[in-house]
Each structure stands twice: as C-alpha cells, then as structure tokens.
N, C-alpha and C. Protein backbone atom coordinates (compact mmCIF):
# COMPACT_ATOMS: atom_id res chain seq x y z
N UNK A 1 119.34 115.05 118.16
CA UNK A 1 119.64 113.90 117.34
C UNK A 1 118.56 113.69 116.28
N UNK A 2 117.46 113.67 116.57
CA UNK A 2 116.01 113.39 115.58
C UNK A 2 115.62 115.31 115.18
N UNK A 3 114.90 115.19 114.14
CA UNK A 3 114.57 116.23 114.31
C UNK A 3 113.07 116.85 115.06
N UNK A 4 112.60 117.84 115.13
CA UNK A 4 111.20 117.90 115.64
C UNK A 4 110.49 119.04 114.61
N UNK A 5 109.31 118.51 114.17
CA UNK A 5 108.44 119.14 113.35
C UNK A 5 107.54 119.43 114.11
N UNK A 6 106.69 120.78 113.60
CA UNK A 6 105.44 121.11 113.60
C UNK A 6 104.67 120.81 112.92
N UNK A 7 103.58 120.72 113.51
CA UNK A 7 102.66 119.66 112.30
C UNK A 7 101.07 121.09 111.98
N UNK A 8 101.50 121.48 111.14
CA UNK A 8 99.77 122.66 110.42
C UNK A 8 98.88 121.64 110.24
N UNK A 9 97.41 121.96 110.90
CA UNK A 9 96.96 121.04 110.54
C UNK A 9 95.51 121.60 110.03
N UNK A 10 95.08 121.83 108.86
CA UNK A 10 94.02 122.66 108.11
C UNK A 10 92.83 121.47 107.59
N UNK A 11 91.77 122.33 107.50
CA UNK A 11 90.24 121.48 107.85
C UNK A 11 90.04 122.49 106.24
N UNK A 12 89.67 121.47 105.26
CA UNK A 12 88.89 122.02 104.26
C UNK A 12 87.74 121.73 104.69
N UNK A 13 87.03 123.04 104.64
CA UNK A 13 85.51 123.16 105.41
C UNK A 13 84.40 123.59 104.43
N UNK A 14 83.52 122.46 104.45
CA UNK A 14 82.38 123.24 103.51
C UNK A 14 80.60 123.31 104.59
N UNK A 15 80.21 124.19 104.30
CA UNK A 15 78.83 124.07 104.77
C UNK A 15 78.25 123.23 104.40
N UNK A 16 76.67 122.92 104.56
CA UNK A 16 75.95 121.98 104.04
C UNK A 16 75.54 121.81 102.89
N UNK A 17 75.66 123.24 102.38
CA UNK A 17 75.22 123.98 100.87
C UNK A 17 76.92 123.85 99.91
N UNK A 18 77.65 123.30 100.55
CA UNK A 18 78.72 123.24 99.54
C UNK A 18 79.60 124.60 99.81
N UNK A 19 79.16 125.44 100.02
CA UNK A 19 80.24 126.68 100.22
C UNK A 19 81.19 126.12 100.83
N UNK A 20 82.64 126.97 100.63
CA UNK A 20 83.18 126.73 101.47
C UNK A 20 83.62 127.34 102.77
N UNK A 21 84.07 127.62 103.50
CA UNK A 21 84.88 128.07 104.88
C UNK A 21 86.33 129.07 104.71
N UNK A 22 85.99 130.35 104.73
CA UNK A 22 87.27 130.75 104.17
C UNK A 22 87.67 131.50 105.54
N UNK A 23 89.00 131.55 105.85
CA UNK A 23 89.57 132.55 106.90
C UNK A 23 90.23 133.84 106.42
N UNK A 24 90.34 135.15 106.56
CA UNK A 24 91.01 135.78 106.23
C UNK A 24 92.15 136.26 107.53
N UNK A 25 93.50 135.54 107.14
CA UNK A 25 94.57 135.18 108.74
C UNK A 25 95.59 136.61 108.65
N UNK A 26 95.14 137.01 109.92
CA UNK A 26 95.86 138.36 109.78
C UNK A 26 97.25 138.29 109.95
N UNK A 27 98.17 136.63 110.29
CA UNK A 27 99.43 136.69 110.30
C UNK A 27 100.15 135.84 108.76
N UNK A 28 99.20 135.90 107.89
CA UNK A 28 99.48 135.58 106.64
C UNK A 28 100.24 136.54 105.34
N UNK A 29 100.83 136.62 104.68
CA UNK A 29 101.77 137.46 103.49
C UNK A 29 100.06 138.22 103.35
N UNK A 30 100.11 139.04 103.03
CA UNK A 30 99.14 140.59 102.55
C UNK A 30 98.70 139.95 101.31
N UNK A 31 99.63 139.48 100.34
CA UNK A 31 98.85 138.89 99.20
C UNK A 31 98.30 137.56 99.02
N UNK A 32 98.04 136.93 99.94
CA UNK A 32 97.58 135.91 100.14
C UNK A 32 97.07 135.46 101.34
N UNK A 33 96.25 136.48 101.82
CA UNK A 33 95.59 135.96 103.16
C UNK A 33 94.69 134.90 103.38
N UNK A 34 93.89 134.75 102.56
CA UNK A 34 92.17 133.94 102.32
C UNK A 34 92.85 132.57 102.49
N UNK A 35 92.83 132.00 102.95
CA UNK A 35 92.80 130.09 103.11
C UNK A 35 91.71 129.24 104.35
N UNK A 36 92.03 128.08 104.29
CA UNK A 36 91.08 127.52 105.38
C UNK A 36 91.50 127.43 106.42
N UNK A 37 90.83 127.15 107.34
CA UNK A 37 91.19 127.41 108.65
C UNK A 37 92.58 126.66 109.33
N UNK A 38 93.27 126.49 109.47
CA UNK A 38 94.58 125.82 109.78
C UNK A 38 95.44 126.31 111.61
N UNK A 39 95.25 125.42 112.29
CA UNK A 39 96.03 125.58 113.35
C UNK A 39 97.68 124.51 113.64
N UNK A 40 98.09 124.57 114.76
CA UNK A 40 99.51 123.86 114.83
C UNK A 40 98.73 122.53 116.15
N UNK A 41 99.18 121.78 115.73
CA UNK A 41 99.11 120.47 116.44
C UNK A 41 99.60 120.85 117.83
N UNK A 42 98.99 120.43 119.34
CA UNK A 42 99.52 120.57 120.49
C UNK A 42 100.39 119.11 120.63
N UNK A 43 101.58 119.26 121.26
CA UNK A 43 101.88 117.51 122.11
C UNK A 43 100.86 116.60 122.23
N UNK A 44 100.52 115.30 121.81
CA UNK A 44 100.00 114.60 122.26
C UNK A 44 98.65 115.00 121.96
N UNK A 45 97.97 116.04 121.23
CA UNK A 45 97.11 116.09 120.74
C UNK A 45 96.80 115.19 119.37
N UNK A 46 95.48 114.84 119.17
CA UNK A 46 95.06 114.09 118.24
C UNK A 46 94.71 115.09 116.65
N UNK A 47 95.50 114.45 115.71
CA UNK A 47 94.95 115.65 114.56
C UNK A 47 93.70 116.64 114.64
N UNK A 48 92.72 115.24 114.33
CA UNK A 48 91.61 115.78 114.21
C UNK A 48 90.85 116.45 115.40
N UNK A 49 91.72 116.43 116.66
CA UNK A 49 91.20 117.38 117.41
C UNK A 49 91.54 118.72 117.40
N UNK A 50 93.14 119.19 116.70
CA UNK A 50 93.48 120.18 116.44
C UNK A 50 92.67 121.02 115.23
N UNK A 51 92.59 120.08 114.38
CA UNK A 51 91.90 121.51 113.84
C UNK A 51 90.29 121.35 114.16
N UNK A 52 89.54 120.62 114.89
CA UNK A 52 88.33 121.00 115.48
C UNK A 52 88.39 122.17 116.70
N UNK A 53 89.72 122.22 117.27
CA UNK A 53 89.84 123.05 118.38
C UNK A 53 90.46 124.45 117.34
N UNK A 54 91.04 124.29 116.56
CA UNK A 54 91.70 125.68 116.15
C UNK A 54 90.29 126.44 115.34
N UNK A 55 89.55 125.95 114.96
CA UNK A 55 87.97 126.40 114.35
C UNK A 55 87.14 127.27 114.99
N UNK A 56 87.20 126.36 116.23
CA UNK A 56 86.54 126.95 117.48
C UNK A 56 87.39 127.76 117.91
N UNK A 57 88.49 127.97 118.22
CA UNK A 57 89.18 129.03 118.76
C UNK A 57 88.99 130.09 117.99
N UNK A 58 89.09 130.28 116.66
CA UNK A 58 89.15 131.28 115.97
C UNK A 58 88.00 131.89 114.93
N UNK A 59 87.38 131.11 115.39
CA UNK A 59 86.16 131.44 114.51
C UNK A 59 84.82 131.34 115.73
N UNK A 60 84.47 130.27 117.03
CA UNK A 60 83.50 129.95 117.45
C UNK A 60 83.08 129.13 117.10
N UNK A 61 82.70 128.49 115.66
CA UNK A 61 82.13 127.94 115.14
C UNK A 61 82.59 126.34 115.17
N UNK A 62 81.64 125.27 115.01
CA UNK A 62 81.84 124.18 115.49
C UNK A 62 81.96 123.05 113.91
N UNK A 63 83.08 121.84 113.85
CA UNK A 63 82.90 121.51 112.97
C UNK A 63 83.21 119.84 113.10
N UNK A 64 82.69 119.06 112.27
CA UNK A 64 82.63 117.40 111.79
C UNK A 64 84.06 117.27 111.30
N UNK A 65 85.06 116.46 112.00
CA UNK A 65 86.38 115.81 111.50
C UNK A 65 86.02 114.68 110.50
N UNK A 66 86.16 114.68 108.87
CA UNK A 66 85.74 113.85 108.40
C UNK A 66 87.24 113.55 107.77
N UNK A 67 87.46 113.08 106.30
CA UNK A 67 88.69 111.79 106.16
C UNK A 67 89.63 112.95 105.51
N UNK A 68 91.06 112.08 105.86
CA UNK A 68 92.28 112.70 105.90
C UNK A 68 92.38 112.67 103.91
N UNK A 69 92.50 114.04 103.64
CA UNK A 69 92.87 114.65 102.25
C UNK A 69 94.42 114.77 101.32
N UNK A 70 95.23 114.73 102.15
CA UNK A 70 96.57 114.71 102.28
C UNK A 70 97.64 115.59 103.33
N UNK A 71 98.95 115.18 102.59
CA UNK A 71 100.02 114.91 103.77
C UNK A 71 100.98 115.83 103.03
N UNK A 72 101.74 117.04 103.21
CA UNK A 72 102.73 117.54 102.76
C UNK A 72 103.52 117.99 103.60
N UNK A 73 104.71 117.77 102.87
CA UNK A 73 106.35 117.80 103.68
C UNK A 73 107.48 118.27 103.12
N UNK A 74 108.55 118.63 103.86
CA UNK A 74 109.22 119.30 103.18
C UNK A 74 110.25 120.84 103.05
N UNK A 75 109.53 121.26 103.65
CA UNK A 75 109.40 122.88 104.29
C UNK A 75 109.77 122.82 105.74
N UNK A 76 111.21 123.23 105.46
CA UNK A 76 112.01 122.84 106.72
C UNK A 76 111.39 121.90 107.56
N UNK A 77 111.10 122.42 108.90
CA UNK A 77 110.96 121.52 109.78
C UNK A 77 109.12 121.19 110.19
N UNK A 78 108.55 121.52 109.14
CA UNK A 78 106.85 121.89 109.05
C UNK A 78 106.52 120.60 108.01
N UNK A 79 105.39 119.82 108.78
CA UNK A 79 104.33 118.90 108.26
C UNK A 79 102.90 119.24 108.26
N UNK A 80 102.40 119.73 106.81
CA UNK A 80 100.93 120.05 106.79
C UNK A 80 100.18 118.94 106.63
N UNK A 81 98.79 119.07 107.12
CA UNK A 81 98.03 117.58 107.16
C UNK A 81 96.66 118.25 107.14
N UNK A 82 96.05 118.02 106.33
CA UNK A 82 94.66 118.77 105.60
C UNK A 82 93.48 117.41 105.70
N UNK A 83 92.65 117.74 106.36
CA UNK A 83 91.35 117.16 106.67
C UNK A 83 90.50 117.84 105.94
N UNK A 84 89.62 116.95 105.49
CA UNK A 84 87.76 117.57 104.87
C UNK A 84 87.25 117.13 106.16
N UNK A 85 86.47 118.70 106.34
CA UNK A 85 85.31 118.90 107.37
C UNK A 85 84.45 119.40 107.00
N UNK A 86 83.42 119.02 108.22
CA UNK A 86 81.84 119.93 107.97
C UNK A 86 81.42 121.30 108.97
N UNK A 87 81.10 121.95 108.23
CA UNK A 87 80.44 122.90 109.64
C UNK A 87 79.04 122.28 110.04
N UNK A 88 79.45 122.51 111.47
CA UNK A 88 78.00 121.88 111.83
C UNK A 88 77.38 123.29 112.28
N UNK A 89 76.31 123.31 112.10
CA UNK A 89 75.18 124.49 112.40
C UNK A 89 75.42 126.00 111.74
N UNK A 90 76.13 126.15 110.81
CA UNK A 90 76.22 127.26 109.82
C UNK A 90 76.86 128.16 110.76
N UNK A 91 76.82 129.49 109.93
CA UNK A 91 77.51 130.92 110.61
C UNK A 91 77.29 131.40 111.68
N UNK A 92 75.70 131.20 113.03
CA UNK A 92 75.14 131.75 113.80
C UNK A 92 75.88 131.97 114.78
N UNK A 93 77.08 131.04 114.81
CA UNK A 93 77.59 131.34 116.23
C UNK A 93 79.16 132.03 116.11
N UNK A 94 78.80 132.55 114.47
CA UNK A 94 80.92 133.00 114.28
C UNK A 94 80.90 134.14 115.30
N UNK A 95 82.07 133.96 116.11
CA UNK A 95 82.90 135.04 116.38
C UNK A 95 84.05 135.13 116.36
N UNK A 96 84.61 135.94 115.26
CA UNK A 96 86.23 135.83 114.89
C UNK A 96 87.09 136.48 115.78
N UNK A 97 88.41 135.52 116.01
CA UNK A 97 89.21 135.86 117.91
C UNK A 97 90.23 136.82 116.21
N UNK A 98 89.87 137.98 116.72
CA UNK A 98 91.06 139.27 115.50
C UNK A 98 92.68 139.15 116.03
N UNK A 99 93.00 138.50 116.97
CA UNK A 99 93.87 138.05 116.91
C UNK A 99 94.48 137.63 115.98
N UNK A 100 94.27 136.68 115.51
CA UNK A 100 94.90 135.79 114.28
C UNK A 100 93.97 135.67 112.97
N UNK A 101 92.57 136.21 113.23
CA UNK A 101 91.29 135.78 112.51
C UNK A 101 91.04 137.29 111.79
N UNK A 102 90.98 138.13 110.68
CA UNK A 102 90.39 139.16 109.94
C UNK A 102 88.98 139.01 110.06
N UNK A 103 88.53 137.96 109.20
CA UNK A 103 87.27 137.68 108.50
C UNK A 103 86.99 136.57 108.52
N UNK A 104 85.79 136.54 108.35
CA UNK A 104 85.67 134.47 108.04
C UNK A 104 84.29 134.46 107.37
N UNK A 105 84.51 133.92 106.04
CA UNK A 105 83.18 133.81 105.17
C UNK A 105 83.04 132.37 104.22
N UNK A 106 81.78 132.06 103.87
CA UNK A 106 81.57 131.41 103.09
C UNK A 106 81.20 131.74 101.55
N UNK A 107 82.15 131.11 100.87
CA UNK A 107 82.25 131.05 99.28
C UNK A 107 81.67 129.73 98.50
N UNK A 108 81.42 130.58 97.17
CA UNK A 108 80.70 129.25 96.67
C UNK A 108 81.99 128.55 95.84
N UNK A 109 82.62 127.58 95.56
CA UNK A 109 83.63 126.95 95.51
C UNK A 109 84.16 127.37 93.71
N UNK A 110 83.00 127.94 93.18
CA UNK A 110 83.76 128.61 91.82
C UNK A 110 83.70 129.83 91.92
N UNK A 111 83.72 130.62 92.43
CA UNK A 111 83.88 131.81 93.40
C UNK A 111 84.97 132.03 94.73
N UNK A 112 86.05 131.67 94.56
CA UNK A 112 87.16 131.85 95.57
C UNK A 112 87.82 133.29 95.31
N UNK A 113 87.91 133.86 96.57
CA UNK A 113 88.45 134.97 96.64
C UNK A 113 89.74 135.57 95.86
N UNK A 114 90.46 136.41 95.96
CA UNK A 114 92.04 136.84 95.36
C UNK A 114 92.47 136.42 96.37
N UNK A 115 93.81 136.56 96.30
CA UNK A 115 94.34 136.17 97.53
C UNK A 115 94.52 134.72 98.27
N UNK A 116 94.30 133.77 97.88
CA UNK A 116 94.59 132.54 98.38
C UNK A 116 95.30 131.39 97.36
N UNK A 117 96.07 130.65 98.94
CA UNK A 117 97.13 130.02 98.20
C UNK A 117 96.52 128.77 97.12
N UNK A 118 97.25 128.56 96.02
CA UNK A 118 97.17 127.74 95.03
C UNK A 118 96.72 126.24 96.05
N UNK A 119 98.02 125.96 96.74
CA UNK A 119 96.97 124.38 97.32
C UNK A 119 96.14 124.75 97.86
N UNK A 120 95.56 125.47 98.64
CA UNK A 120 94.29 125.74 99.29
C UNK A 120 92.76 125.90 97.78
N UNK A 121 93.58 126.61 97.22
CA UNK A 121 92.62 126.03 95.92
C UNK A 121 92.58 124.93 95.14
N UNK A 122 93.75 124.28 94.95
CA UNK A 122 93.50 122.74 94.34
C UNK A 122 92.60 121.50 95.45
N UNK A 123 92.71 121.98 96.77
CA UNK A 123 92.17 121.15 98.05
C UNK A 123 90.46 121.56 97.59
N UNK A 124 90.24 122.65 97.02
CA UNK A 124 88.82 122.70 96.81
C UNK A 124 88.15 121.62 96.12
N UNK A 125 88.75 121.63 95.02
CA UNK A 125 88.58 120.80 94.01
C UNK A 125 88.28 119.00 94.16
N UNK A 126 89.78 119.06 95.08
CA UNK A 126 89.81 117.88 95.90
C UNK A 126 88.78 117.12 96.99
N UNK A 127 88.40 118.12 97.29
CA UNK A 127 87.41 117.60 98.66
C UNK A 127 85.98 117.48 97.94
C-alpha cells in the first residue's frame, strides 16, 4: 500500500587540512567511480550513524557526523541524504574492505579526480 525506500546515505568528508575523502567504489559505472563515501541506511538505524558505520566498514577509518547538507529524491524508490563530516585522526588507520572499496584517498578540493559524479562535485563546493 505505502511505498518503501532506501535511504543512501553519503558523508562529504574532509580532513582537517580541507582535503577531501574520496572512495574509489568498485560497484560503481567504470566511468564514474570516485565519490564520497555513501552507505544504505539499516531499519531503525539513525542517519548519522549509517554513514559513520559505512566509513568504518569500508575504509577503517573513523569520522565526526556534522550538519545535514541536503535531501534528494526521486529515483525510483531511493532517498539520498548527504551529511558534512570530519575525519577524525587522518589516514593511519585506512584499511579498504575491496569488497565494495578500490581505493580511498584524499584530494585537495580543486583537484578532484575524473571520474566522479557531478553532485558529488557540486557537494564539494557546498560543504
């Protein structure tokens, strides 16, 4: 009767130095892999715990849930919801799960890779 969405829920991530947090997602289109880190909301999970937990899952690395950036909808049955975050304690502890994770680097924000999607680059700008 209602419908049911999935909710993406992506952490624009910058270091302390301003770089940003890039993932390279090995289940992403080939020409556009590079974006920020983005996982799917569990039941009854809290946003901002999802993408603090999808960070850590896929990267190791630990990060600051700071304020909600925006809300997009639209795309069938999928709700994206993009947070600005911080990394807390830099790169020392990346270990990327190659599962779902290629690469994971920091860029300097006028320096973004090929390959990544247009909102993931206007969110730069944004945050």
């Amino acid at each position: 009767m209602h419908a049911k969405f999935m909710c993406g829920i992506t952490g624009v991530t910058r270091a302390e130095d301003g770089q940003v947090l890039l993932l390279r997602h090995r289940l992403w289109p080939a020409d556009r892999q590079w974006g920020f880190p983005t996982g799917y909301a569990d039941k009854g999970e809290k946003h901002e715990d999802t993408i603090a937990r999808g960070v850590r899952e896929e990267t190791g690395l630990t990060v600051k849930v700071g304020r909600l950036l925006h809300v997009n909808s639209g795309y069938k049955l999928r709700i994206e919801i993009f947070y600005e975050t911080t990394l807390i304690g830099g790169l020392g502890n990346l270990a990327v799960d190659g599962r779902e994770v290629i690469d994971a680097k920091l860029f300097p924000p006028d320096a973004l890779p090929e390959g990544m999607p247009e909102a993931h680059k206007k969110l730069v700008q944004q945050a």
